[in-house]
Protein backbone atom coordinates (compact mmCIF):
# COMPACT_ATOMS: atom_id res chain seq x y z
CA UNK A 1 53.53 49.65 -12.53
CA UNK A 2 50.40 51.56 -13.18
CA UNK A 3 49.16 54.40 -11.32
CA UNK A 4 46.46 52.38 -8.83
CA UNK A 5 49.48 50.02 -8.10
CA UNK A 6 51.70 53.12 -7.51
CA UNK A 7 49.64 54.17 -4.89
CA UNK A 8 49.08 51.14 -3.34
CA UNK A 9 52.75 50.91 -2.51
CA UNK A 10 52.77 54.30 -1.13
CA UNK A 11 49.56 53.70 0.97
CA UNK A 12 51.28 50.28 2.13
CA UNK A 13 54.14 52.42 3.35
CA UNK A 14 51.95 54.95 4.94
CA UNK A 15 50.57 52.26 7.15
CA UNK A 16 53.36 50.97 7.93
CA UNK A 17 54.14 54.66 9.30
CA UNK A 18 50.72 54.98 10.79
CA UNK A 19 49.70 58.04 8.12
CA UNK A 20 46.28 56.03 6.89
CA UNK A 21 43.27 54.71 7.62
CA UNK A 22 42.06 51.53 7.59
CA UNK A 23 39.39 52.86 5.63
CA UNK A 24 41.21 54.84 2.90
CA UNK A 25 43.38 52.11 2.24
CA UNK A 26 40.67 49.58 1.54
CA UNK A 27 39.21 52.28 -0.96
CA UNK A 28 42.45 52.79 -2.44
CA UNK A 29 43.25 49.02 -2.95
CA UNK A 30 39.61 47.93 -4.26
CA UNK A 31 39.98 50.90 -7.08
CA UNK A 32 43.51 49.12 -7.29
CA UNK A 33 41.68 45.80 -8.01
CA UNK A 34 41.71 43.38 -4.61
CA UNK A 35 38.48 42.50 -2.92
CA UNK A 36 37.82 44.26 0.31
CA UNK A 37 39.45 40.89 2.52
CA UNK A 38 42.50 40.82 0.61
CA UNK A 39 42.88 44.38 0.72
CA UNK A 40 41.83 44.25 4.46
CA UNK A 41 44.38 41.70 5.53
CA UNK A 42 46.69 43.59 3.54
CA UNK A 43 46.26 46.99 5.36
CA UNK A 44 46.60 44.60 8.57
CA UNK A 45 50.03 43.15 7.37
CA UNK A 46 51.04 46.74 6.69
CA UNK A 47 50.34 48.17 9.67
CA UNK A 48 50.97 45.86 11.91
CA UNK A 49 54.69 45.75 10.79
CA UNK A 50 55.73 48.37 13.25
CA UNK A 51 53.51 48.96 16.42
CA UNK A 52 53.57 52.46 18.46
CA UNK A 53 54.35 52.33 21.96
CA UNK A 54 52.92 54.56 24.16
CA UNK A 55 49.24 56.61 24.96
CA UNK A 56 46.17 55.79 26.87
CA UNK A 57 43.61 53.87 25.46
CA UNK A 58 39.72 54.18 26.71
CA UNK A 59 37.51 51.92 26.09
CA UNK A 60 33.99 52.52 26.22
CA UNK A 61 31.91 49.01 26.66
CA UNK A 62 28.34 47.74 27.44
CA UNK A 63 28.24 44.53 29.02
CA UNK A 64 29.53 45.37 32.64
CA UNK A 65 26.83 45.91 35.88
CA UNK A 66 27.72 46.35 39.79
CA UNK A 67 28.05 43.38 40.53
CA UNK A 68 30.91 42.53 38.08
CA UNK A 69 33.96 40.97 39.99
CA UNK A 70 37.79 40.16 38.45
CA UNK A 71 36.99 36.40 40.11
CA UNK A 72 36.87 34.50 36.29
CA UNK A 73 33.89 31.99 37.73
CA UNK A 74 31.77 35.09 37.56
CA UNK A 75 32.50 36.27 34.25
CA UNK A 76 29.11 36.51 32.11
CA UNK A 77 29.63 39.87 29.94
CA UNK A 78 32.70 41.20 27.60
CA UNK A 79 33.68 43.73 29.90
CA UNK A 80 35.03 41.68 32.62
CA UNK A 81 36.29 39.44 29.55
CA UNK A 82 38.29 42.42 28.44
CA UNK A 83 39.26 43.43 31.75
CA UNK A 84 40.51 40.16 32.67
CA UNK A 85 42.30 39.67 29.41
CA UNK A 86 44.01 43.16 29.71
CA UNK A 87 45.79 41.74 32.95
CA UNK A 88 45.69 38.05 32.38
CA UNK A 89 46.27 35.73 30.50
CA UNK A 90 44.31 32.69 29.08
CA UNK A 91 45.65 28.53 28.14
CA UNK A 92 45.13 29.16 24.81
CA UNK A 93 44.29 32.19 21.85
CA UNK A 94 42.47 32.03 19.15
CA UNK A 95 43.81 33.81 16.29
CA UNK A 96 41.23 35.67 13.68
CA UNK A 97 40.09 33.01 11.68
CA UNK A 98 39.02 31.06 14.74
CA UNK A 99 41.71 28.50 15.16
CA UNK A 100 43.03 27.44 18.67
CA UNK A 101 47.00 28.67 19.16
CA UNK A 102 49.09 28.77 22.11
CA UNK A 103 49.00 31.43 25.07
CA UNK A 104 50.40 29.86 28.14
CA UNK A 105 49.85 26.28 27.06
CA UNK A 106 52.63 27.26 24.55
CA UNK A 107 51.69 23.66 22.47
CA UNK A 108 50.26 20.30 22.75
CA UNK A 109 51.12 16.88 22.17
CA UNK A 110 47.76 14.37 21.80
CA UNK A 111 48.13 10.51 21.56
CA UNK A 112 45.43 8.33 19.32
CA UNK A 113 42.16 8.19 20.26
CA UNK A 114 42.27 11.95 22.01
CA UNK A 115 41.85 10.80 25.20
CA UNK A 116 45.86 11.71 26.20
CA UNK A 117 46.88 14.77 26.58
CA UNK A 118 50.40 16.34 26.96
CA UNK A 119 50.18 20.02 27.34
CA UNK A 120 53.80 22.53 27.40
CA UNK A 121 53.37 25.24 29.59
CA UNK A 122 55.31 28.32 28.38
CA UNK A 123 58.84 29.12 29.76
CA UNK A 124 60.01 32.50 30.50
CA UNK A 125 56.40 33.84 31.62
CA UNK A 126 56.48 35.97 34.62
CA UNK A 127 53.15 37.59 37.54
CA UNK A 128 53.15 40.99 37.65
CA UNK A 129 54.43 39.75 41.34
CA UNK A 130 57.84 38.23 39.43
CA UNK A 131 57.18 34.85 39.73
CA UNK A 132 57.87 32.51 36.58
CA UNK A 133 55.23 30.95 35.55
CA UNK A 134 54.77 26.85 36.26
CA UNK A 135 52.62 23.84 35.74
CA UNK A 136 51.36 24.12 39.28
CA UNK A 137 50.00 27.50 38.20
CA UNK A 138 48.22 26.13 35.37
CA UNK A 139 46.94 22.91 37.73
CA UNK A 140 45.67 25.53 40.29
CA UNK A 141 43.72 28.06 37.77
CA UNK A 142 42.33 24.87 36.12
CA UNK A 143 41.18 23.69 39.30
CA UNK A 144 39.39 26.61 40.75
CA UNK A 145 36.43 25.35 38.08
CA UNK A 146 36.13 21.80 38.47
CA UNK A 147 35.52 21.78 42.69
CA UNK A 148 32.31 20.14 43.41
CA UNK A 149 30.86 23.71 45.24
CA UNK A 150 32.05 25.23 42.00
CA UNK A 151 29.67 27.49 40.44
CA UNK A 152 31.97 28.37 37.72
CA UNK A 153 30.33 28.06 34.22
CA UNK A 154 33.38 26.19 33.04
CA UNK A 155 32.61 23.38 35.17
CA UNK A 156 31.04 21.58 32.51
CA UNK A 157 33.42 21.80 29.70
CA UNK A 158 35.65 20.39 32.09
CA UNK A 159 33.88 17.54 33.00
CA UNK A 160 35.20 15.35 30.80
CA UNK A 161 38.70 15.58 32.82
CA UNK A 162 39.60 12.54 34.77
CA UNK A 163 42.92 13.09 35.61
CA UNK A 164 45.12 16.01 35.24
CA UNK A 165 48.59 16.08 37.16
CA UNK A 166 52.10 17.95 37.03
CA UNK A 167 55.06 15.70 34.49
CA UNK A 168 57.69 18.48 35.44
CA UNK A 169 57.57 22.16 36.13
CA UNK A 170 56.50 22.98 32.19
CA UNK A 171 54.08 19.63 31.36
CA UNK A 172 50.98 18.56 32.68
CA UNK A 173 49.34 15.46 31.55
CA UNK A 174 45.36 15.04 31.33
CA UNK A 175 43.20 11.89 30.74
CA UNK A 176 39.39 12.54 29.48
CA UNK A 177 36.64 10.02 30.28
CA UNK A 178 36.43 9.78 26.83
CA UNK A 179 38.15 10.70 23.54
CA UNK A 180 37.65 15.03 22.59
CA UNK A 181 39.72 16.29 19.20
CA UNK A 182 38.26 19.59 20.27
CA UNK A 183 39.37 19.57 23.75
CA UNK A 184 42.58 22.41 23.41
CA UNK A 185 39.58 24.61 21.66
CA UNK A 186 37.82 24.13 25.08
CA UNK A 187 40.76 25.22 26.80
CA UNK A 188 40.39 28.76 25.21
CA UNK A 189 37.28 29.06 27.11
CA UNK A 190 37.51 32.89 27.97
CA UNK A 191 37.11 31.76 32.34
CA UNK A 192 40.22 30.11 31.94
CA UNK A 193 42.53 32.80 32.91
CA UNK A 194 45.94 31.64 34.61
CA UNK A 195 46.41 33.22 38.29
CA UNK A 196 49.62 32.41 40.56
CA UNK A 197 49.16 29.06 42.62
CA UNK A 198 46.40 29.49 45.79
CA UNK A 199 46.09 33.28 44.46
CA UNK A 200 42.57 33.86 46.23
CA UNK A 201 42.37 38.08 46.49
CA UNK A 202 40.55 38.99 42.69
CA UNK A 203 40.13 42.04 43.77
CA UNK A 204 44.24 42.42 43.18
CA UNK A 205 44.82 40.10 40.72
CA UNK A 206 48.16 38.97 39.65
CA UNK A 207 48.01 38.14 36.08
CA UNK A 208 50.92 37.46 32.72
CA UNK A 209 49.24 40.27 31.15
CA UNK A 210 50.43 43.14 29.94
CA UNK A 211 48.93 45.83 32.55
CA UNK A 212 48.06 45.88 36.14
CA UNK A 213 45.24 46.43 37.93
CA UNK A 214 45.44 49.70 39.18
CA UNK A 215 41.56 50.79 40.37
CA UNK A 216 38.10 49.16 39.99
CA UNK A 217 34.71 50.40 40.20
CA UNK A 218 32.44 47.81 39.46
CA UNK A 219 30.06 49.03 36.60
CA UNK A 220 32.09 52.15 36.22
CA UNK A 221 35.55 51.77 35.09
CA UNK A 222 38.47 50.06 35.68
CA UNK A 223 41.89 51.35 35.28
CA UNK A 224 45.29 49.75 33.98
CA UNK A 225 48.74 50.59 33.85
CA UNK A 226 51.60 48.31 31.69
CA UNK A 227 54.25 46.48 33.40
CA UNK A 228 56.75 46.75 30.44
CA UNK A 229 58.44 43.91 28.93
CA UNK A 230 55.26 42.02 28.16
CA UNK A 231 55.84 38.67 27.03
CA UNK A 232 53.84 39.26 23.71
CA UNK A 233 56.34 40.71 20.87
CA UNK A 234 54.55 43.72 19.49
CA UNK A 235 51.89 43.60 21.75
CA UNK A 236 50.84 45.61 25.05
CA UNK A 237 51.70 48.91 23.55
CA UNK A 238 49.42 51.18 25.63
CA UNK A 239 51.14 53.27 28.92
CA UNK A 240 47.55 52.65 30.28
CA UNK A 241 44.24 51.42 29.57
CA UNK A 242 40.74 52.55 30.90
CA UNK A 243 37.60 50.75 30.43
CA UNK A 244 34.19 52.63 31.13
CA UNK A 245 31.18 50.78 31.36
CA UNK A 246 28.81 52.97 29.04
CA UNK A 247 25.81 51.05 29.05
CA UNK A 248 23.34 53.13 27.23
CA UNK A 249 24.22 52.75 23.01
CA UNK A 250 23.73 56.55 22.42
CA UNK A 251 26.11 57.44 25.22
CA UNK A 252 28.42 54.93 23.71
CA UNK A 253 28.42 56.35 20.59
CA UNK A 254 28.64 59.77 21.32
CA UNK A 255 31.46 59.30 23.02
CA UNK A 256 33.55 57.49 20.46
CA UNK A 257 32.10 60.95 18.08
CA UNK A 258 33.24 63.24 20.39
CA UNK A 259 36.82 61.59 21.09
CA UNK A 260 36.23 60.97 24.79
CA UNK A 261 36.77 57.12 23.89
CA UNK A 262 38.89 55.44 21.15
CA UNK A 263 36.78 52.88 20.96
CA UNK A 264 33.40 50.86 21.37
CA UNK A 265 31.58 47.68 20.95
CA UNK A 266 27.57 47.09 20.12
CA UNK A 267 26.73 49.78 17.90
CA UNK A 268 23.43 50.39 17.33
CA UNK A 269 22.79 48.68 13.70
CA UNK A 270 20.73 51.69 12.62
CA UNK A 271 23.81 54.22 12.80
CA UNK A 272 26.68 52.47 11.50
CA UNK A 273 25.89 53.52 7.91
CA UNK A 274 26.05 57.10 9.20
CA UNK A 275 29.01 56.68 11.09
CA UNK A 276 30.64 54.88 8.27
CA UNK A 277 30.82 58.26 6.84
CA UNK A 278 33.02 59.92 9.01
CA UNK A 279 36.40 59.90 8.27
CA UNK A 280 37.80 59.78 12.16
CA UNK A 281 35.96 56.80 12.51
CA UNK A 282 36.51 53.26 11.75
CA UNK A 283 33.65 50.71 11.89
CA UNK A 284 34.53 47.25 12.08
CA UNK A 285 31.77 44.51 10.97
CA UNK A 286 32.58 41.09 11.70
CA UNK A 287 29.02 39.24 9.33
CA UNK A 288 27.07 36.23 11.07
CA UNK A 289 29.50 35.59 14.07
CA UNK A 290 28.24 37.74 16.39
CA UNK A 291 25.46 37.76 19.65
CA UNK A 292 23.38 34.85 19.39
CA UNK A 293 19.76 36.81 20.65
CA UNK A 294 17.18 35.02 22.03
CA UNK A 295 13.99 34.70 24.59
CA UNK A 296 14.73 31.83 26.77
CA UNK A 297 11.91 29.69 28.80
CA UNK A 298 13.17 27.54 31.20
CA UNK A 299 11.02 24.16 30.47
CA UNK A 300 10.66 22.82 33.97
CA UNK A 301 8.86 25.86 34.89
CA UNK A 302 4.59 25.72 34.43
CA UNK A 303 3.51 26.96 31.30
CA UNK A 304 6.85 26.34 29.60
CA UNK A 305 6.86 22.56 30.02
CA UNK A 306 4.07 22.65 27.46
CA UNK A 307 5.99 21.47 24.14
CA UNK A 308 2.89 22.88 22.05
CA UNK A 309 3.60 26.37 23.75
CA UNK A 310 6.94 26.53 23.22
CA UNK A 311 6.16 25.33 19.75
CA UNK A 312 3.93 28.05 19.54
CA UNK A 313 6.67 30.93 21.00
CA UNK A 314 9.20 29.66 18.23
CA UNK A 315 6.73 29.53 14.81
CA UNK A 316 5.66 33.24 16.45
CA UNK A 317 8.63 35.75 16.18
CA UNK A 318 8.74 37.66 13.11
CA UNK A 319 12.71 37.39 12.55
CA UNK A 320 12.97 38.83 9.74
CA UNK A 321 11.31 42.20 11.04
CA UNK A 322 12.82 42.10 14.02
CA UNK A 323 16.17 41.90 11.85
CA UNK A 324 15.26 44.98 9.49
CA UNK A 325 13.51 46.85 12.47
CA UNK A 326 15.91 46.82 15.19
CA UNK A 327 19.42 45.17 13.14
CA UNK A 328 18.63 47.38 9.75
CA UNK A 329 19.62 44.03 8.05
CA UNK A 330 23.19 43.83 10.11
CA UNK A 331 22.10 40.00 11.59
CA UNK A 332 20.85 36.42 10.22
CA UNK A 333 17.95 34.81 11.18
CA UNK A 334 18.69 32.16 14.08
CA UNK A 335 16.79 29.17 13.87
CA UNK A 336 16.51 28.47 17.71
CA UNK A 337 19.65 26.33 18.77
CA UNK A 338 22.94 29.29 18.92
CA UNK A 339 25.30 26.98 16.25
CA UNK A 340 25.84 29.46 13.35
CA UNK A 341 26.18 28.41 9.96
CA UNK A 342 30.24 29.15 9.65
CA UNK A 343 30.83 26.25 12.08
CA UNK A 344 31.86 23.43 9.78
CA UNK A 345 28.93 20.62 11.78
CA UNK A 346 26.04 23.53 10.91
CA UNK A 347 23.18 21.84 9.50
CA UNK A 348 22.11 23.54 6.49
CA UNK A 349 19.78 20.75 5.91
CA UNK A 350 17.18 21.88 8.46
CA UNK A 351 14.68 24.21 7.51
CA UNK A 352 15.12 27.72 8.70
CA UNK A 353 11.62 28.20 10.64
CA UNK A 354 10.16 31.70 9.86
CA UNK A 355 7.11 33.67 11.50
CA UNK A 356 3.96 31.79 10.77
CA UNK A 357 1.23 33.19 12.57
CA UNK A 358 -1.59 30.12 12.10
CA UNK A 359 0.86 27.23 12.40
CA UNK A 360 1.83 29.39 16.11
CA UNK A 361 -1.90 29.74 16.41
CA UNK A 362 -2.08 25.93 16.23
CA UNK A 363 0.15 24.67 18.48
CA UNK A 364 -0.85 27.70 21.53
CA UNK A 365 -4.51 26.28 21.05
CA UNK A 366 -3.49 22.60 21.29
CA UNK A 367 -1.71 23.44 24.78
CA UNK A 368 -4.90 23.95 26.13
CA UNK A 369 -3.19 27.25 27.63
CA UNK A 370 -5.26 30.26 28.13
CA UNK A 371 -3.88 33.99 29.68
CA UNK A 372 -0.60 36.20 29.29
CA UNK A 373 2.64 35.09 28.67
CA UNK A 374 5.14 36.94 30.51
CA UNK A 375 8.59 37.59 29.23
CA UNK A 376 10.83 39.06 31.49
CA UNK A 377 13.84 41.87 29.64
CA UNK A 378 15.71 44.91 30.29
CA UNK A 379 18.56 46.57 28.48
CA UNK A 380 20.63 44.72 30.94
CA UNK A 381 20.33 41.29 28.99
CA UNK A 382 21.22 43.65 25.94
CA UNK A 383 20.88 47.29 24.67
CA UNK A 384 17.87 46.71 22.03
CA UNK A 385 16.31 43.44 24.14
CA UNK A 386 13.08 45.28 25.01
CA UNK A 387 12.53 46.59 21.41
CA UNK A 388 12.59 42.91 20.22
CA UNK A 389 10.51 42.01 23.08
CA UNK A 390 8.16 44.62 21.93
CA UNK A 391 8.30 43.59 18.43
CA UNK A 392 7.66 40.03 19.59
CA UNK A 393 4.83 40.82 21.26
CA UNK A 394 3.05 42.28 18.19
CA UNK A 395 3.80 38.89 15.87
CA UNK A 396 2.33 36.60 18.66
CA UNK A 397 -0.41 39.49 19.02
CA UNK A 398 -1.50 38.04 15.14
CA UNK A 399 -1.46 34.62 16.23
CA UNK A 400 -3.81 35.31 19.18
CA UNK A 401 -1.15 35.00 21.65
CA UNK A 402 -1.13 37.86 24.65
CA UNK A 403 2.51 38.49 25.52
CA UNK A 404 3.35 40.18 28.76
CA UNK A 405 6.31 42.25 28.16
CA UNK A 406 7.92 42.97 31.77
CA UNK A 407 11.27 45.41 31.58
CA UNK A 408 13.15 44.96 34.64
CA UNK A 409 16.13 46.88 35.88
CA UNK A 410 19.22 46.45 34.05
CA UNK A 411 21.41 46.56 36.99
CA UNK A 412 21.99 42.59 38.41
CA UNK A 413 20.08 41.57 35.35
CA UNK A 414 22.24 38.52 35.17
CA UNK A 415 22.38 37.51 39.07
CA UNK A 416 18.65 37.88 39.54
CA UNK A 417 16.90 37.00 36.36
CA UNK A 418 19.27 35.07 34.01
CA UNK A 419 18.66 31.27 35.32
CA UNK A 420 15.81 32.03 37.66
CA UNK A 421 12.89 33.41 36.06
CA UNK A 422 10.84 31.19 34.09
CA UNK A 423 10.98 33.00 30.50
CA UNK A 424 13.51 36.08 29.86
CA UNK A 425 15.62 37.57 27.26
CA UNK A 426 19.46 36.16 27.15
CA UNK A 427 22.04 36.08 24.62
CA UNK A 428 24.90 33.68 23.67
CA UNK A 429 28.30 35.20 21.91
CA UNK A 430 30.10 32.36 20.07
CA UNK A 431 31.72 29.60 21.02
CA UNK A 432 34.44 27.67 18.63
CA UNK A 433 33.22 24.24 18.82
CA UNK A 434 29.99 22.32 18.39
CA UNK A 435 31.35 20.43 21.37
CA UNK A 436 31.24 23.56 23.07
CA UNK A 437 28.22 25.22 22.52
CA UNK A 438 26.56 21.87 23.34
CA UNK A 439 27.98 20.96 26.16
CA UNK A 440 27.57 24.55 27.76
CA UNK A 441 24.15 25.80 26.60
CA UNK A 442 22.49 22.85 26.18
CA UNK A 443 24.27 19.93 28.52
CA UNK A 444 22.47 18.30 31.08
CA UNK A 445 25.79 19.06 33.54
CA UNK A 446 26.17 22.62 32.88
CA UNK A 447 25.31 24.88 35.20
CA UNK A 448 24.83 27.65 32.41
CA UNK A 449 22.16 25.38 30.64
CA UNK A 450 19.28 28.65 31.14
CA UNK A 451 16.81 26.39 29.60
CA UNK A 452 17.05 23.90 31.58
CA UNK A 453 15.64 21.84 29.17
CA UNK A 454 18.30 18.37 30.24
CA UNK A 455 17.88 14.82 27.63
CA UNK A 456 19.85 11.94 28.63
CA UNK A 457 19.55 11.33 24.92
CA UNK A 458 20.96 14.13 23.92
CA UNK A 459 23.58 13.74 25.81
CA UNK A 460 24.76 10.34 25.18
CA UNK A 461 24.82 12.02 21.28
CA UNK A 462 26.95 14.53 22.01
CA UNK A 463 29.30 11.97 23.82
CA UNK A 464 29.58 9.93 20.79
CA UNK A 465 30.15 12.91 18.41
CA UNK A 466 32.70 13.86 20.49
CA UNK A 467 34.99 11.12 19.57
CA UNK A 468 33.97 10.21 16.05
CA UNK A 469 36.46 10.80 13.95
CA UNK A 470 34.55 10.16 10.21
CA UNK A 471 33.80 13.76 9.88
CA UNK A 472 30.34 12.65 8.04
CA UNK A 473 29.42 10.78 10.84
CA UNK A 474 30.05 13.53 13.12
CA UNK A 475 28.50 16.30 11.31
CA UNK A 476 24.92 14.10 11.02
CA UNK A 477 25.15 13.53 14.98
CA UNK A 478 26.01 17.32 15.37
CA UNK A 479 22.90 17.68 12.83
CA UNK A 480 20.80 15.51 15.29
CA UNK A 481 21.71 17.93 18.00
CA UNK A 482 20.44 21.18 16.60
CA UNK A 483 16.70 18.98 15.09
CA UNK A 484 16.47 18.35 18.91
CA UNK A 485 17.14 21.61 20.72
CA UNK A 486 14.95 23.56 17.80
CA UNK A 487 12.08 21.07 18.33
CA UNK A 488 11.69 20.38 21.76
CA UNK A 489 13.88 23.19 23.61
CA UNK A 490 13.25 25.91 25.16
CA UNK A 491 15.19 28.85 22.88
CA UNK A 492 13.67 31.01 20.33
CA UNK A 493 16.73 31.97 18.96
CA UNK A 494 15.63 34.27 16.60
CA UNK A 495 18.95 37.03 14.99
CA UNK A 496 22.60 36.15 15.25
CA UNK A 497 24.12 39.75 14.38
CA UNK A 498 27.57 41.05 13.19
CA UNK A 499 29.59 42.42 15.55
CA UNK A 500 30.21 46.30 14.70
CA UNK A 501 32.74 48.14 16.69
CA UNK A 502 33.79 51.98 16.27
CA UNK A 503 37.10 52.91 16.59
CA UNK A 504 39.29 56.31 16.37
CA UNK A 505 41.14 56.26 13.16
CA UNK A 506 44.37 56.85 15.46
CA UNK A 507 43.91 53.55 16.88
CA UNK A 508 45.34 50.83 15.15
CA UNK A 509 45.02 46.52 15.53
CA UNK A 510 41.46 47.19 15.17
CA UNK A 511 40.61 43.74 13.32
CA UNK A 512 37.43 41.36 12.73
CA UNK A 513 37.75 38.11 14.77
CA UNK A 514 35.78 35.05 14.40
CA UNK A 515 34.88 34.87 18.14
CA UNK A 516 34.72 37.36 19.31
CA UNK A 517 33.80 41.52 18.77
CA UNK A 518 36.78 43.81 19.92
CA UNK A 519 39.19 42.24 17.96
CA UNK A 520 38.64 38.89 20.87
CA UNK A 521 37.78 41.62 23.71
CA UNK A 522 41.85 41.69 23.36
CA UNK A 523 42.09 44.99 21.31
CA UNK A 524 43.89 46.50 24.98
CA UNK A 525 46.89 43.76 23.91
CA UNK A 526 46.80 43.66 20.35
CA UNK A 527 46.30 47.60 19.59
CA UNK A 528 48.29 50.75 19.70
CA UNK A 529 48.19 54.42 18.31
CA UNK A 530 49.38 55.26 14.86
């Protein structure tokens, strides 16, 4: 044993004890020869061997407003993700690499053709009111987001549901209209948190998770305590968890710096090579799988149902500057649908479309329109959304396009302009199927479809991708999909970023996921103090 692998060991039993950092260990076991994942998933194995009870953790979070509620139909942000997922619990997890696994749908039996479904509903599950946990349960939460006055933005992943009933306390059956392989993925659909049978009062909720509820101030904080005994092996380790809603990045920040959080999502790109320098911090990057930014017109609105002008909207961002400029090279380019290329139906054939100023000159002249554009933003949509706006501005400024840049208040941002004004900033975080992300964003049924933009014939392509089974086959209709939504839709999907998270060195379980940033907005559950 040479002296790197000597000191490997001995850091692998120092994480084990808690007594190093993520950080130093990586160092240590790159100069030791491994490549910064294997040496990553190795600090993770270490570390993870024997979680710390005990301690309080605070999370400091944008993506919370007033008007945030604990009812799961409302959910549109990560805090109320991680705040629901810190006292409830979901059908199924996803574990890092993005691959569905059981939560309370424990497994899954499906018969050929994927339109049968026999789902196991865990056993031994209790509410934080002591009741066990049942199929009705599951029927109930389920049901909450199919009801035709619904406004849930599951509604139309769940569509495809025609029947769903109770075999025995601990199986439900469901029947699809039509065959879905990817239709447990769509039960991990973050809404899809389990509640006790005709359990109406969120502003108590009764959850599986490992805390309760015990105060909520919508857009400030909300406050947990555990219940003990959680369900989870090795997980719920925290006496108490608080999550602030810190809104502003440079409050954020300073407060993971200062040691008045333990941890953070968003960082602002343009720091986190400074922070990575500090040695009581730990910055997580999770590359290309992050926030899916964009400027959305909805195209049954006047201009916007002008193909030529949004033609004209799309060939006139500058990504790549808005990328360096605001990201400091911590994003891709998007290329105007929100599929990203680590989904396995991505179509790499399709050019990426980059800022050309004559070819966006073209197509605004050919729409015959004439005046300002207005584009509605606010760091309510997200923290740097005006910056882009502003940057956006200047590219269509070349292509003699007059952009209206209108910041609104951040506060209701996503009840007043989200789905209602004609052409605003939004973004998208990730979804783990094709299915998924077409259905929701882009599917003339859902209710979350901000574009508006609605094609029969897309539609009926999506159906039939959704039970083809030659994975070819599927991955050219898939391919179809995205041509369509880039050339005729209504998003200018222009960065998908990392996700970059700070954490306190203390803190461990602090781990890149492929969904999500916050290790799955579940870093309350899967974390605990060294």
């Amino acid at each position: 044993m040479n002296e790197f692998e000597y000191k490997l060991k001995a850091a692998e039993r120092m994480a084990r004890s808690g007594g190093m950092s993520r950080r130093d260990f990586v160092q240590l076991a790159v100069a030791a020869g491994l490549t910064i994942p294997a040496a990553t998933a190795l600090f993770s194995k270490s570390a993870a061997a024997n979680p710390v009870k005990g301690g309080t953790l605070r999370l400091g979070m944008e993506g919370g407003s007033a008007s945030d509620s604990l009812d799961p139909r409302t959910y549109a942000d990560s805090v109320m993700i991680a705040a629901s997922l810190a006292c409830m619990n979901g059908l199924i997890e996803f574990d890092n690499a993005g691959n569905p696994t059981g939560e309370l749908i424990e497994s899954w039996e499906v018969k050929p053709g994927a339109a049968e479904w026999i789902l196991n509903v865990r056993k031994g599950v209790t509410f934080s009111n002591g009741k066990a946990l049942d199929a009705d349960d599951i029927l109930y939460s389920i049901a909450i987001h199919r009801g035709e006055d619904t406004k849930s933005p599951a509604k139309g992943i769940l569509s495809a549901i025609k029947e769903i009933k109770k075999v025995n306390d601990h199986q439900i059956s469901v029947s699809l209209e039509g065959g879905n392989a990817d239709f447990i993925s769509l039960l991990g659909d973050y809404h899809l948190v389990v509640v006790p049978k005709d359990f109406t009062d969120w502003q108590k909720p009764i959850g599986t998770g490992a805390y309760t509820l015990e105060s909520f101030e919508p857009g400030v904080r909300l406050v947990y305590k555990a219940r003990g005994d959680y369900w989870k092996a090795g997980r719920g380790n925290f006496d108490g968890v608080e999550i602030r809603n810190i809104q502003d990045q440079a409050a954020r920040t300073a407060a993971l710096q200062s040691g008045e959080v333990d941890a953070v999502n968003r960082l602002d790109a343009r720091t986190v090579n400074l922070l990575m320098k500090d040695k009581n911090l730990n910055i997580v990057r999770t590359k290309g799988t992050g926030n899916r930014y964009c400027f959305v017109s909805r195209v049954t609105d006047s201009p916007f149902d002008n193909k030529d002008l949004r033609l004209a909207l799309k060939w006139g961002i500058d990504r790549e500057k808005i990328i360096e400029s605001v990201y400091s090279g911590f994003a891709v380019p998007g290329n105007d649908h929100t599929l990203d290329s680590f989904n396995p139906y991505y179509n790499s054939n399709m050019p990426q479309r980059v800022y050309d100023a004559d070819k966006a000159a073209f197509h605004f002249k050919k729409s015959g329109i004439s005046g300002p554009i207005e584009l509605q933003t606010s760091e309510g949509a997200w923290n740097t959304a005006v910056d882009c706006a502003v940057l956006y501005q200047e590219s269509l400024k070349k292509a003699g396009i007059e952009l209206s840049v209108k910041k609104v208040s951040a506060d209701g941002y996503w009840d007043n302009i989200w789905l209602k004004q004609p052409f605003c900033a939004v973004y998208w975080g990730r979804r783990p199927t094709a299915d998924q992300v077409f259905t929701q964003v882009y599917g003339s049924a859902s209710d979350w479809n901000d574009s508006n933009w609605r094609m029969p014939e897309f539609d009926k392509i999506v159906a039939e991708a959704r039970i083809e089974l030659d994975e070819t086959k599927r991955k050219e209709l898939y391919g179809t999909c995205q041509e369509m939504i880039a050339e005729d839709g209504g998003m200018v999907c222009f960065a998908i970023t990392d996700y970059l998270d700070g954490y306190s060195t203390k803190l461990q379980g602090a781990e890149p996921h492929a969904r999500y940033d916050m290790n799955d907005n579940r870093i309350a559950e899967k974390g605990w103090f060294a």
